[in-house]
PDB file of N, CA and C in Angstrom:
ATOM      1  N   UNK A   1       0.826  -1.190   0.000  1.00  0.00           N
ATOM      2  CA  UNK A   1       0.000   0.000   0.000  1.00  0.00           C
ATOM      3  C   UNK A   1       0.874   1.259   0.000  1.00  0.00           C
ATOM      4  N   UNK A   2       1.858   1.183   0.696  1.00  0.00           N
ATOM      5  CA  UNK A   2       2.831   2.451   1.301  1.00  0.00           C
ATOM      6  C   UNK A   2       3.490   2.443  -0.457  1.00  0.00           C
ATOM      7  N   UNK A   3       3.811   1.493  -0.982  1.00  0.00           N
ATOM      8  CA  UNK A   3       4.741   1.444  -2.483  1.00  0.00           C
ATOM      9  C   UNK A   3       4.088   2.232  -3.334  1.00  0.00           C
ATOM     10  N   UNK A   4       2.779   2.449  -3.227  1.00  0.00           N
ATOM     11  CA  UNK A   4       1.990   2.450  -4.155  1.00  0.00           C
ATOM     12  C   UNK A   4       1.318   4.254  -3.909  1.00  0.00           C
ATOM     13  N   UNK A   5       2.432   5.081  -3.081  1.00  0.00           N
ATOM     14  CA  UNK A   5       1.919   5.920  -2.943  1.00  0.00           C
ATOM     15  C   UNK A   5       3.162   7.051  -2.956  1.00  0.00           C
ATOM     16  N   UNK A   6       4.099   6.141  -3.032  1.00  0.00           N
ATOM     17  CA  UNK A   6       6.146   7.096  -2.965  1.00  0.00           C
ATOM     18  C   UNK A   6       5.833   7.699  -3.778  1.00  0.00           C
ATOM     19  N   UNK A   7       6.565   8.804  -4.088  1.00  0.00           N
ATOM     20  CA  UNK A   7       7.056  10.255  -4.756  1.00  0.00           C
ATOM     21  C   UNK A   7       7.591   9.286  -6.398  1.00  0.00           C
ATOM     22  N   UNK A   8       7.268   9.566  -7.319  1.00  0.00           N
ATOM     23  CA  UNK A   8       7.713   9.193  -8.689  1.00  0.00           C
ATOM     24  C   UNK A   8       9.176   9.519  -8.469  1.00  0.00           C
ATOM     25  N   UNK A   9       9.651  10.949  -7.983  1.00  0.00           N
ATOM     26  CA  UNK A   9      10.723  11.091  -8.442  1.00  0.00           C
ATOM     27  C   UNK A   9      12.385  10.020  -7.800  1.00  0.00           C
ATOM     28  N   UNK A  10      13.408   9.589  -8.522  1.00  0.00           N
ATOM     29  CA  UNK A  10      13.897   8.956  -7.283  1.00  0.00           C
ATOM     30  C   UNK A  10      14.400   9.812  -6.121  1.00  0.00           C
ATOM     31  N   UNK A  11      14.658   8.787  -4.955  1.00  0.00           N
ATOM     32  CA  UNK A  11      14.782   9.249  -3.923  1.00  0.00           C
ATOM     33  C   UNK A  11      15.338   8.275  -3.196  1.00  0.00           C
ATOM     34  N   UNK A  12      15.765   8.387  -1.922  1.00  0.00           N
ATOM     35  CA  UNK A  12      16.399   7.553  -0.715  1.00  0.00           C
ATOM     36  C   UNK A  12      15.304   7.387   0.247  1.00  0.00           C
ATOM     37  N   UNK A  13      14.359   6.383   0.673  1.00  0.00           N
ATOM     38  CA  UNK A  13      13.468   5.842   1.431  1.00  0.00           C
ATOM     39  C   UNK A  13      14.267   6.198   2.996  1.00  0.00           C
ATOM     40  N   UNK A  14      13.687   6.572   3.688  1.00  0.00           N
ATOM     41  CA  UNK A  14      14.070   6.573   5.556  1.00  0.00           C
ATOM     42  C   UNK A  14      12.995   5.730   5.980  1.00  0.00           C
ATOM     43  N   UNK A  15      13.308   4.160   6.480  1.00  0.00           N
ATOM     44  CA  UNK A  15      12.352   3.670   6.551  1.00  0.00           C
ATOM     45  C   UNK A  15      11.825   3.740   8.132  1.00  0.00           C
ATOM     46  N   UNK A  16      13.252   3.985   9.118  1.00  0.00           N
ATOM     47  CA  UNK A  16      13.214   4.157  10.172  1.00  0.00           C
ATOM     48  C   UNK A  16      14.416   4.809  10.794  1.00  0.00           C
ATOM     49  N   UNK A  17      13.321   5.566  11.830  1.00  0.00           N
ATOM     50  CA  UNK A  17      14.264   6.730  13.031  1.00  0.00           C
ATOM     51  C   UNK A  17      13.302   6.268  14.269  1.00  0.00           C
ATOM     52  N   UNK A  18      14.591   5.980  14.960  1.00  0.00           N
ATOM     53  CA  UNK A  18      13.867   5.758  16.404  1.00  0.00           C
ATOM     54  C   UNK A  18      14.549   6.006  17.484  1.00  0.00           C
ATOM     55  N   UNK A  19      13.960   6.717  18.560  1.00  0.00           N
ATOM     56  CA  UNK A  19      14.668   7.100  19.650  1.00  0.00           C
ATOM     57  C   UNK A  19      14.657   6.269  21.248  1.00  0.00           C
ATOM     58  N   UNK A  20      14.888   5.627  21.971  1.00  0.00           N
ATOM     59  CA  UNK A  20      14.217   5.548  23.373  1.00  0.00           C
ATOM     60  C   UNK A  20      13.368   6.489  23.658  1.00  0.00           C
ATOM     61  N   UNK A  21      12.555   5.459  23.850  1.00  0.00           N
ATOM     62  CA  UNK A  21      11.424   6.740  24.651  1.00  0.00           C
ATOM     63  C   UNK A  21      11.786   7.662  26.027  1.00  0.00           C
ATOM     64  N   UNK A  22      12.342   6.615  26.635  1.00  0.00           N
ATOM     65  CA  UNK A  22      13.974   7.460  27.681  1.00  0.00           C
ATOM     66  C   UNK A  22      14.743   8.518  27.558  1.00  0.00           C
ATOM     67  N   UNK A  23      14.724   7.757  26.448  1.00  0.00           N
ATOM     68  CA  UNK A  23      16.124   9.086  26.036  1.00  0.00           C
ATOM     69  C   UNK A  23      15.436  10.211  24.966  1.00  0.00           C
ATOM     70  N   UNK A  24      14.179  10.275  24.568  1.00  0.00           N
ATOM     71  CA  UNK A  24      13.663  11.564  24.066  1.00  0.00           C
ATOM     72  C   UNK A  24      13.379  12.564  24.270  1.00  0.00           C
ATOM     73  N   UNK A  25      13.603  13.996  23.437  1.00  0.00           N
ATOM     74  CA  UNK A  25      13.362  15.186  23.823  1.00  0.00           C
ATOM     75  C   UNK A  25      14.439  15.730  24.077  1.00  0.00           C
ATOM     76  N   UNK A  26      16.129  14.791  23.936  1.00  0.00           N
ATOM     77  CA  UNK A  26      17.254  15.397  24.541  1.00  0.00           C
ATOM     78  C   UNK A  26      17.763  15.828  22.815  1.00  0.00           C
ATOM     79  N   UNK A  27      17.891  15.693  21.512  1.00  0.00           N
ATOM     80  CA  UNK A  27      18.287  16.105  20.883  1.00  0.00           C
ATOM     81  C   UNK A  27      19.190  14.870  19.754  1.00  0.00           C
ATOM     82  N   UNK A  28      18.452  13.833  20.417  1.00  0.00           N
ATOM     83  CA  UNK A  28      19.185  12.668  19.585  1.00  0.00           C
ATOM     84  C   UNK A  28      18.363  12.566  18.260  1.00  0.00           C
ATOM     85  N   UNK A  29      17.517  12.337  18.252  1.00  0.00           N
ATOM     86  CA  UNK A  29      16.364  12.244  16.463  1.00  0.00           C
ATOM     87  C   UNK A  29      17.091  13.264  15.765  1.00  0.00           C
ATOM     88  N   UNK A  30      17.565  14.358  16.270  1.00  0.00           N
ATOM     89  CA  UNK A  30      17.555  15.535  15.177  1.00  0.00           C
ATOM     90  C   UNK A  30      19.023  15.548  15.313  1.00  0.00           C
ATOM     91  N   UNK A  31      20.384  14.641  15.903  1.00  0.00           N
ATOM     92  CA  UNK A  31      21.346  14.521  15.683  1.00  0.00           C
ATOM     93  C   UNK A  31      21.680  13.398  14.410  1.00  0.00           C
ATOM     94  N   UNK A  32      20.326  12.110  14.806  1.00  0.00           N
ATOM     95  CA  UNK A  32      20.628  11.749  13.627  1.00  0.00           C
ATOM     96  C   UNK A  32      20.150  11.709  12.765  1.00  0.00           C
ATOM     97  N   UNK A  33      18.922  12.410  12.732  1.00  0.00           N
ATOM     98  CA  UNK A  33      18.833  13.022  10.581  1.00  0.00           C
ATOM     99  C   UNK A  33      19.620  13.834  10.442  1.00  0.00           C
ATOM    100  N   UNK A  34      20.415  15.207  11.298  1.00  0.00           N
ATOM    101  CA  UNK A  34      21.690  15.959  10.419  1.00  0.00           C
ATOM    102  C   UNK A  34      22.661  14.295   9.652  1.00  0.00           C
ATOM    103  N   UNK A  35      23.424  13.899  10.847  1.00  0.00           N
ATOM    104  CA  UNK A  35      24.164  12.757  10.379  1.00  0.00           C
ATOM    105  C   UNK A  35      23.660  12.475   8.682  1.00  0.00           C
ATOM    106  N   UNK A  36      22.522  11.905   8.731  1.00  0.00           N
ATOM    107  CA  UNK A  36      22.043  10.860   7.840  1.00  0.00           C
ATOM    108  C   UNK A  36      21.607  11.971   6.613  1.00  0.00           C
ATOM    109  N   UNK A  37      21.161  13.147   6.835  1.00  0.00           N
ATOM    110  CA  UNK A  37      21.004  14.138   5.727  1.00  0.00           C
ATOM    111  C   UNK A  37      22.515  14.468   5.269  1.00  0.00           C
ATOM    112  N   UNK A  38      23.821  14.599   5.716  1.00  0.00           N
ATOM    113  CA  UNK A  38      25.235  14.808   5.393  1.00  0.00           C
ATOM    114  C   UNK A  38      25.170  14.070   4.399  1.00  0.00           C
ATOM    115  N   UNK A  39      24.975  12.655   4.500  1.00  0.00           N
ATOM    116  CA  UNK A  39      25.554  11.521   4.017  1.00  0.00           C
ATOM    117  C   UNK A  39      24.547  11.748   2.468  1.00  0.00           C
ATOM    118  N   UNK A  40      23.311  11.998   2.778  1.00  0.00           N
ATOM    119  CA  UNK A  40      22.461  11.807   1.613  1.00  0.00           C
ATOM    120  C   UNK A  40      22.955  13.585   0.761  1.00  0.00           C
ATOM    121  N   UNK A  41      23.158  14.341   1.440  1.00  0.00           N
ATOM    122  CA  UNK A  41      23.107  15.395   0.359  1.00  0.00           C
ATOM    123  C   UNK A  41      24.464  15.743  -0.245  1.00  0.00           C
ATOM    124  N   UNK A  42      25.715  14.951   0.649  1.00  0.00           N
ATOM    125  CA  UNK A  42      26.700  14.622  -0.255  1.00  0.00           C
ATOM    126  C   UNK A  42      26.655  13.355  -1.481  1.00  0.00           C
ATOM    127  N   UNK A  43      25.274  12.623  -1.580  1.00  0.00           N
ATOM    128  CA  UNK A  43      24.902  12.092  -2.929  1.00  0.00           C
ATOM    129  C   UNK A  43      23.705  12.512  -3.864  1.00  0.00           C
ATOM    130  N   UNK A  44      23.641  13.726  -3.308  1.00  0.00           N
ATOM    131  CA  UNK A  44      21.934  14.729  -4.057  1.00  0.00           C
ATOM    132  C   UNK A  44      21.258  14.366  -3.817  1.00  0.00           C
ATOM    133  N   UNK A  45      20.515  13.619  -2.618  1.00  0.00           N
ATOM    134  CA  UNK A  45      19.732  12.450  -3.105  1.00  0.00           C
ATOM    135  C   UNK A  45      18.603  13.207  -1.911  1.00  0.00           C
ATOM    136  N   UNK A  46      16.877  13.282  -3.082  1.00  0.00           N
ATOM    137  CA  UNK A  46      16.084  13.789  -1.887  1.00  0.00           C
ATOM    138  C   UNK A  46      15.647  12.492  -0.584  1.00  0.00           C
ATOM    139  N   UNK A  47      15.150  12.721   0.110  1.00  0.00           N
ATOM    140  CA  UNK A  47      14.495  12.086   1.124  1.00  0.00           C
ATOM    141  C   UNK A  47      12.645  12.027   0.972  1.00  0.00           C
ATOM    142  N   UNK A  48      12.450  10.506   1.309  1.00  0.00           N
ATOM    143  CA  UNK A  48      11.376  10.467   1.333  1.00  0.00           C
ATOM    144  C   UNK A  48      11.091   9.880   2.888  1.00  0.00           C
ATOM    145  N   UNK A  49       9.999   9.758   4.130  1.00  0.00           N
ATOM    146  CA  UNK A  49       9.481   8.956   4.402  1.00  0.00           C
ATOM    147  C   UNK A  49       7.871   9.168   5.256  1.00  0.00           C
ATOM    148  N   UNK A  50       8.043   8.334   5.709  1.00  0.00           N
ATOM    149  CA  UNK A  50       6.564   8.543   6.449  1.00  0.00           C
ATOM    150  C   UNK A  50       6.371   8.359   7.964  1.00  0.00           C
ATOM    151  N   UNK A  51       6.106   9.298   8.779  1.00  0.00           N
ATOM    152  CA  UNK A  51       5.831   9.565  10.097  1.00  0.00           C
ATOM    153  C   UNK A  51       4.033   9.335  10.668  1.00  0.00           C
ATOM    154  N   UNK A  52       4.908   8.738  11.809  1.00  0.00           N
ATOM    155  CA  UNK A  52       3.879   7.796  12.200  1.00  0.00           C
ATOM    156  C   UNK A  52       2.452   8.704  13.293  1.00  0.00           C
ATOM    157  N   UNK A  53       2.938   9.554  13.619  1.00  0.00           N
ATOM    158  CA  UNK A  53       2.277  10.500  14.126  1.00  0.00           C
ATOM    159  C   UNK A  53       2.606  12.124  13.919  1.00  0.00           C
ATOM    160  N   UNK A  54       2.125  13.193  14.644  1.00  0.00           N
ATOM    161  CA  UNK A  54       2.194  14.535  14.583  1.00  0.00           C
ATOM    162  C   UNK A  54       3.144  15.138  15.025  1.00  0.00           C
ATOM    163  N   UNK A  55       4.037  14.468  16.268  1.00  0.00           N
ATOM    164  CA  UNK A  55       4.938  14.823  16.789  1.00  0.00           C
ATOM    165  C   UNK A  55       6.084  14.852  16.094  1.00  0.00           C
ATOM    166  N   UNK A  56       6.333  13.677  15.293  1.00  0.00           N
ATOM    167  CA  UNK A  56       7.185  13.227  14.391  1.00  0.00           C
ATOM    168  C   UNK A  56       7.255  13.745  13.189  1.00  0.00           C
ATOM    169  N   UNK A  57       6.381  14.137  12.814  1.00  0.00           N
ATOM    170  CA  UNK A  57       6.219  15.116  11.364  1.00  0.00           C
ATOM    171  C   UNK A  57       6.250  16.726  11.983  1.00  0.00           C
ATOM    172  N   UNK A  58       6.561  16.847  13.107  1.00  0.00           N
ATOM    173  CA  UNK A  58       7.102  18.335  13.285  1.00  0.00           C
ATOM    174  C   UNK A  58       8.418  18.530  13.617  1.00  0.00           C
ATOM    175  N   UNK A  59       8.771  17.342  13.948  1.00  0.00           N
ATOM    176  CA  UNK A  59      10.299  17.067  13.789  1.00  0.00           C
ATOM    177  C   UNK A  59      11.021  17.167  12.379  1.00  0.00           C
ATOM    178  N   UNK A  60      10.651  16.343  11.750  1.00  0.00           N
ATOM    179  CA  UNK A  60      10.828  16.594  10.299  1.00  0.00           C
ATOM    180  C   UNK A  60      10.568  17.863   9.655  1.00  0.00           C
ATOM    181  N   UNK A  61       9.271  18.489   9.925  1.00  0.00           N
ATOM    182  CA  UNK A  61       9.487  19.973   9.654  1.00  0.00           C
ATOM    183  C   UNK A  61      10.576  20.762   9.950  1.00  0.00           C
ATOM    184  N   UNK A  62      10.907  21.204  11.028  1.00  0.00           N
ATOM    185  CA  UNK A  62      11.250  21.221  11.642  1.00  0.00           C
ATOM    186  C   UNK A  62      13.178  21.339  10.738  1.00  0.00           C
ATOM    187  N   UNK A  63      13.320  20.354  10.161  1.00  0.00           N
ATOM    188  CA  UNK A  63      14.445  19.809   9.141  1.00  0.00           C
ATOM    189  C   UNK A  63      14.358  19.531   8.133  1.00  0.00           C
ATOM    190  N   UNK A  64      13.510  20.752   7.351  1.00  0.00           N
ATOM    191  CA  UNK A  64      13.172  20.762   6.042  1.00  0.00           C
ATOM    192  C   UNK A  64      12.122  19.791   5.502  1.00  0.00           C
ATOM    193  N   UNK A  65      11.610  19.430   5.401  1.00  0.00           N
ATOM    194  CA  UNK A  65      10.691  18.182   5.122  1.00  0.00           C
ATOM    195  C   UNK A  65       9.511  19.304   5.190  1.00  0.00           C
ATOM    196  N   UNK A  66       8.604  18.719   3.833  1.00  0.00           N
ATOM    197  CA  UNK A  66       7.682  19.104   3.742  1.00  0.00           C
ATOM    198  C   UNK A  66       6.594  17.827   3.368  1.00  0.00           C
ATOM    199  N   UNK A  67       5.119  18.252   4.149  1.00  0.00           N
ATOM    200  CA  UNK A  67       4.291  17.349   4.432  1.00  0.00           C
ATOM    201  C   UNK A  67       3.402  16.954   2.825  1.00  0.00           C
ATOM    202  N   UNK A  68       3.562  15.558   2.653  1.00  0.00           N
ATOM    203  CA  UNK A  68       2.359  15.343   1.452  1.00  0.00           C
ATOM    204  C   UNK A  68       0.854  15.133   1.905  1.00  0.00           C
ATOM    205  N   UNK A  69       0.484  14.061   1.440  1.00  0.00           N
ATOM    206  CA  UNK A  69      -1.134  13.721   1.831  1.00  0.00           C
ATOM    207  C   UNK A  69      -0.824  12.714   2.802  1.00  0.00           C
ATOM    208  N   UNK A  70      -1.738  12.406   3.493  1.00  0.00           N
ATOM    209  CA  UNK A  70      -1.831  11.694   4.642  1.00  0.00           C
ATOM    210  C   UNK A  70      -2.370  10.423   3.841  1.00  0.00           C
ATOM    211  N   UNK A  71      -1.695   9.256   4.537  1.00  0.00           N
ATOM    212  CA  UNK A  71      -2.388   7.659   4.015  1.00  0.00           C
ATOM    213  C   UNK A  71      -3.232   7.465   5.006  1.00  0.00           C
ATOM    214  N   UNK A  72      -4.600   6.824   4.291  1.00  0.00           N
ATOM    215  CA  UNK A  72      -5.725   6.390   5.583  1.00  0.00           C
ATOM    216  C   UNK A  72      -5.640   5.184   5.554  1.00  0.00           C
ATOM    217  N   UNK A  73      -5.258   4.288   6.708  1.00  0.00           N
ATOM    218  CA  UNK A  73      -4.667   2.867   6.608  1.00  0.00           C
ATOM    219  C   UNK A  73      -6.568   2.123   6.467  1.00  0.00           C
ATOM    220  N   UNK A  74      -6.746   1.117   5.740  1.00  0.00           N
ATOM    221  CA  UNK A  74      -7.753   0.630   6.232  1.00  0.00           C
ATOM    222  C   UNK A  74      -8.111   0.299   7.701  1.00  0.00           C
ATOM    223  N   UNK A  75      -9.651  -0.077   8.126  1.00  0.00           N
ATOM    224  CA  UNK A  75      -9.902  -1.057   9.783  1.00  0.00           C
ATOM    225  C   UNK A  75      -9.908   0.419  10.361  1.00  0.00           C
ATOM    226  N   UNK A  76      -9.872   1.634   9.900  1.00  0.00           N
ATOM    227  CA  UNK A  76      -9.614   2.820  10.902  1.00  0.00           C
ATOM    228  C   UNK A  76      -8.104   2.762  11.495  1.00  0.00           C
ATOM    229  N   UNK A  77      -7.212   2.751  10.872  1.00  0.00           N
ATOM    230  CA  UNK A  77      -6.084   2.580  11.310  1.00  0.00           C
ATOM    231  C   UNK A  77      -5.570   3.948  11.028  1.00  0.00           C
ATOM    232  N   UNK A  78      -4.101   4.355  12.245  1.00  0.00           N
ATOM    233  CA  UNK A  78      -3.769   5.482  12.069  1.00  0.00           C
ATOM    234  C   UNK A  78      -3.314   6.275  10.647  1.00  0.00           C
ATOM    235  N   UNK A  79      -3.395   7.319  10.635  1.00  0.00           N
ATOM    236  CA  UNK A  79      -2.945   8.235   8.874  1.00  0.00           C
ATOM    237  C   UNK A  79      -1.655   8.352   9.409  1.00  0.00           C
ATOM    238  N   UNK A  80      -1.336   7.864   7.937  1.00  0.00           N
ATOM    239  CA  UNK A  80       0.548   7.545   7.889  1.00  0.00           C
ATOM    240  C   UNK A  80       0.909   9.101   7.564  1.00  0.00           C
ATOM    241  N   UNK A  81       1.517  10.060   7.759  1.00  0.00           N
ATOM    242  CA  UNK A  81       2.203  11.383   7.411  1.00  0.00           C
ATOM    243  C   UNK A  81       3.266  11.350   6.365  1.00  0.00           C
ATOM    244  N   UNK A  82       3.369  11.098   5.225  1.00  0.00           N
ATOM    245  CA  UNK A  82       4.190  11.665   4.138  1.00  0.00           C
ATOM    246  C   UNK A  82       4.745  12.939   4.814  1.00  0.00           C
ATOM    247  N   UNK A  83       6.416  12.420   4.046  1.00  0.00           N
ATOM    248  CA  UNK A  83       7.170  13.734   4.781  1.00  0.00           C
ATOM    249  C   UNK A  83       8.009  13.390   2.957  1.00  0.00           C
ATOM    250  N   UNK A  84       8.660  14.732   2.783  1.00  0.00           N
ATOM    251  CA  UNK A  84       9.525  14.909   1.658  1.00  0.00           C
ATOM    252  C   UNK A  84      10.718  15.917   1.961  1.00  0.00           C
ATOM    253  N   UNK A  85      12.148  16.028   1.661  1.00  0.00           N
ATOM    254  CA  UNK A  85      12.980  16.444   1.739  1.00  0.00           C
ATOM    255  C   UNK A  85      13.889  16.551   0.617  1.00  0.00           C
ATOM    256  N   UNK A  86      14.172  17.908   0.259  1.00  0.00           N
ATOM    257  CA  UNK A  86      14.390  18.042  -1.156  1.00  0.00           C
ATOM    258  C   UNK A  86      15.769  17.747  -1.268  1.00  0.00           C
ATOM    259  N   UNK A  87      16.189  17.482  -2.677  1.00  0.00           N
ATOM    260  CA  UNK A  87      17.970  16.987  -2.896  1.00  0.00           C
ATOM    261  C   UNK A  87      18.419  18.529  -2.517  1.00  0.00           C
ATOM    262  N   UNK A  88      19.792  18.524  -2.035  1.00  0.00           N
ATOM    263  CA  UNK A  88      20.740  19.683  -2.009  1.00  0.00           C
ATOM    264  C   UNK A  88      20.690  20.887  -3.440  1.00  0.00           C
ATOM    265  N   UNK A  89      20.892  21.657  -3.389  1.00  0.00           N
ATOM    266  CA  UNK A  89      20.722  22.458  -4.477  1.00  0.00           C
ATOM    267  C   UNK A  89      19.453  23.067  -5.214  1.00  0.00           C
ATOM    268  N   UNK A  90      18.407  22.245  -4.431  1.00  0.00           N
ATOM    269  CA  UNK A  90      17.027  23.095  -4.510  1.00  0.00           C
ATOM    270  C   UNK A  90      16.800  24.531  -3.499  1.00  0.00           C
ATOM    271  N   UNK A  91      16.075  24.914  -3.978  1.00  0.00           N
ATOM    272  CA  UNK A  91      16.152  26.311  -3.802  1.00  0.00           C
ATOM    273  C   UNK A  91      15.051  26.481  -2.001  1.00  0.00           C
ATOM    274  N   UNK A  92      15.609  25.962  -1.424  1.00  0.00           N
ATOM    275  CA  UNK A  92      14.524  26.042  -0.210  1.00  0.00           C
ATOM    276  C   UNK A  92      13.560  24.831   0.373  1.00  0.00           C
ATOM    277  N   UNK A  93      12.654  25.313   0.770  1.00  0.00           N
ATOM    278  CA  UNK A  93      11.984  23.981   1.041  1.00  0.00           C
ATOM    279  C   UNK A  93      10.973  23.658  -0.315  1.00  0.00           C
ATOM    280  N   UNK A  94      10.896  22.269  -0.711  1.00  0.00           N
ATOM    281  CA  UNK A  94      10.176  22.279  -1.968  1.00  0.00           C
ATOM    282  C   UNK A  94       8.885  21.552  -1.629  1.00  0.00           C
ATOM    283  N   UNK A  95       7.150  21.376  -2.480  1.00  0.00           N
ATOM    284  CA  UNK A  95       6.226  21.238  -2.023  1.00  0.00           C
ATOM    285  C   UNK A  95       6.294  19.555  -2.270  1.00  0.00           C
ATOM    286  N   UNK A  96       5.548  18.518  -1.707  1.00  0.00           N
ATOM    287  CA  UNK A  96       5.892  17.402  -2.110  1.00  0.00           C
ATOM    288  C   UNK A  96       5.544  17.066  -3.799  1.00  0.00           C
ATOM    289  N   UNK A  97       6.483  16.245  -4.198  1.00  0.00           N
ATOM    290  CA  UNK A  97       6.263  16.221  -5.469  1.00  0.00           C
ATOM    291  C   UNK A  97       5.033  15.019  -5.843  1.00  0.00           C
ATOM    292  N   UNK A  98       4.957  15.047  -6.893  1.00  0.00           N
ATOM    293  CA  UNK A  98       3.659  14.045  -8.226  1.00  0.00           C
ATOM    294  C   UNK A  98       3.891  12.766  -7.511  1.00  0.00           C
ATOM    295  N   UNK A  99       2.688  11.976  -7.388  1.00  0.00           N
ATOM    296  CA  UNK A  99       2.822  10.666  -7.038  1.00  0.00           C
ATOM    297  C   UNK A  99       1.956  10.337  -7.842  1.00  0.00           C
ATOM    298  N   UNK A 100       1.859   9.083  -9.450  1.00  0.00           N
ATOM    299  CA  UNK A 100       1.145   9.005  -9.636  1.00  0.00           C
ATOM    300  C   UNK A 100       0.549   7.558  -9.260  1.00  0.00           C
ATOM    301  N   UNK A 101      -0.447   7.369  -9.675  1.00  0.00           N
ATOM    302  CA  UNK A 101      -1.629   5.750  -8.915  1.00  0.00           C
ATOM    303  C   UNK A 101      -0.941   4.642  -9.662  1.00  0.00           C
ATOM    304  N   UNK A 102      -0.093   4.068  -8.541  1.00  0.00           N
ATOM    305  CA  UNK A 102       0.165   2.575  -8.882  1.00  0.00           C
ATOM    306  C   UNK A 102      -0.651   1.700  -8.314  1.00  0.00           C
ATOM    307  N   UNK A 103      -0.862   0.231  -9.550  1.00  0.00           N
ATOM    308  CA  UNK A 103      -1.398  -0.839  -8.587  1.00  0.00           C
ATOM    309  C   UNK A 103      -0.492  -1.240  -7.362  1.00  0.00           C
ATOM    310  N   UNK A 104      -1.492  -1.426  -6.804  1.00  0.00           N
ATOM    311  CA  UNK A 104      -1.001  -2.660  -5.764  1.00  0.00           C
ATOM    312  C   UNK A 104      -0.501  -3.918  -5.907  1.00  0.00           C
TER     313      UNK A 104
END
């Protein structure tokens, strides 16, 4: 379902960031997307992923990422948050790009 909804353009998937719940709020999440954004924008490469709640997609704001459409999981299941992060050399923050309808 999630495949069938990525950004056309290519990109580098973040499939996961995770912190202790212990250890959150001290500055580790946002130590390691700088890290992991170094690595990706010394290969141009935009960022795609999807945040699992609100808190987490203001984090990502937060670090450039801009929000797409929300996925509505079937069963009433939580809306997945599309986040996008543009390659190096774009001019600012960019809006999420074209996704067009793949099968499943």
């Amino acid at each position: 379902m999630f495949d069938a909804v990525q950004p056309d353009e290519p990109h580098h998937y973040l499939a996961f960031l995770a912190v202790d719940p212990t250890q959150q709020n001290r500055g580790i999440g946002a130590a390691l997307l700088a890290d992991h954004h170094g690595r990706l924008d010394a290969l141009g490469l935009p960022v795609y992923l999807e945040a699992s709640n609100r808190n987490n997609q203001r984090l990502y704001l937060r670090h450039g990422y801009s929000a797409g459409p929300a996925i509505a999981l079937p069963e009433e299941g939580p809306a997945i948050l599309q986040m996008w992060r543009s390659a190096p050399g774009d001019d600012g923050r960019t809006p999420f790009p074209c996704t067009k309808p793949r099968r499943q």
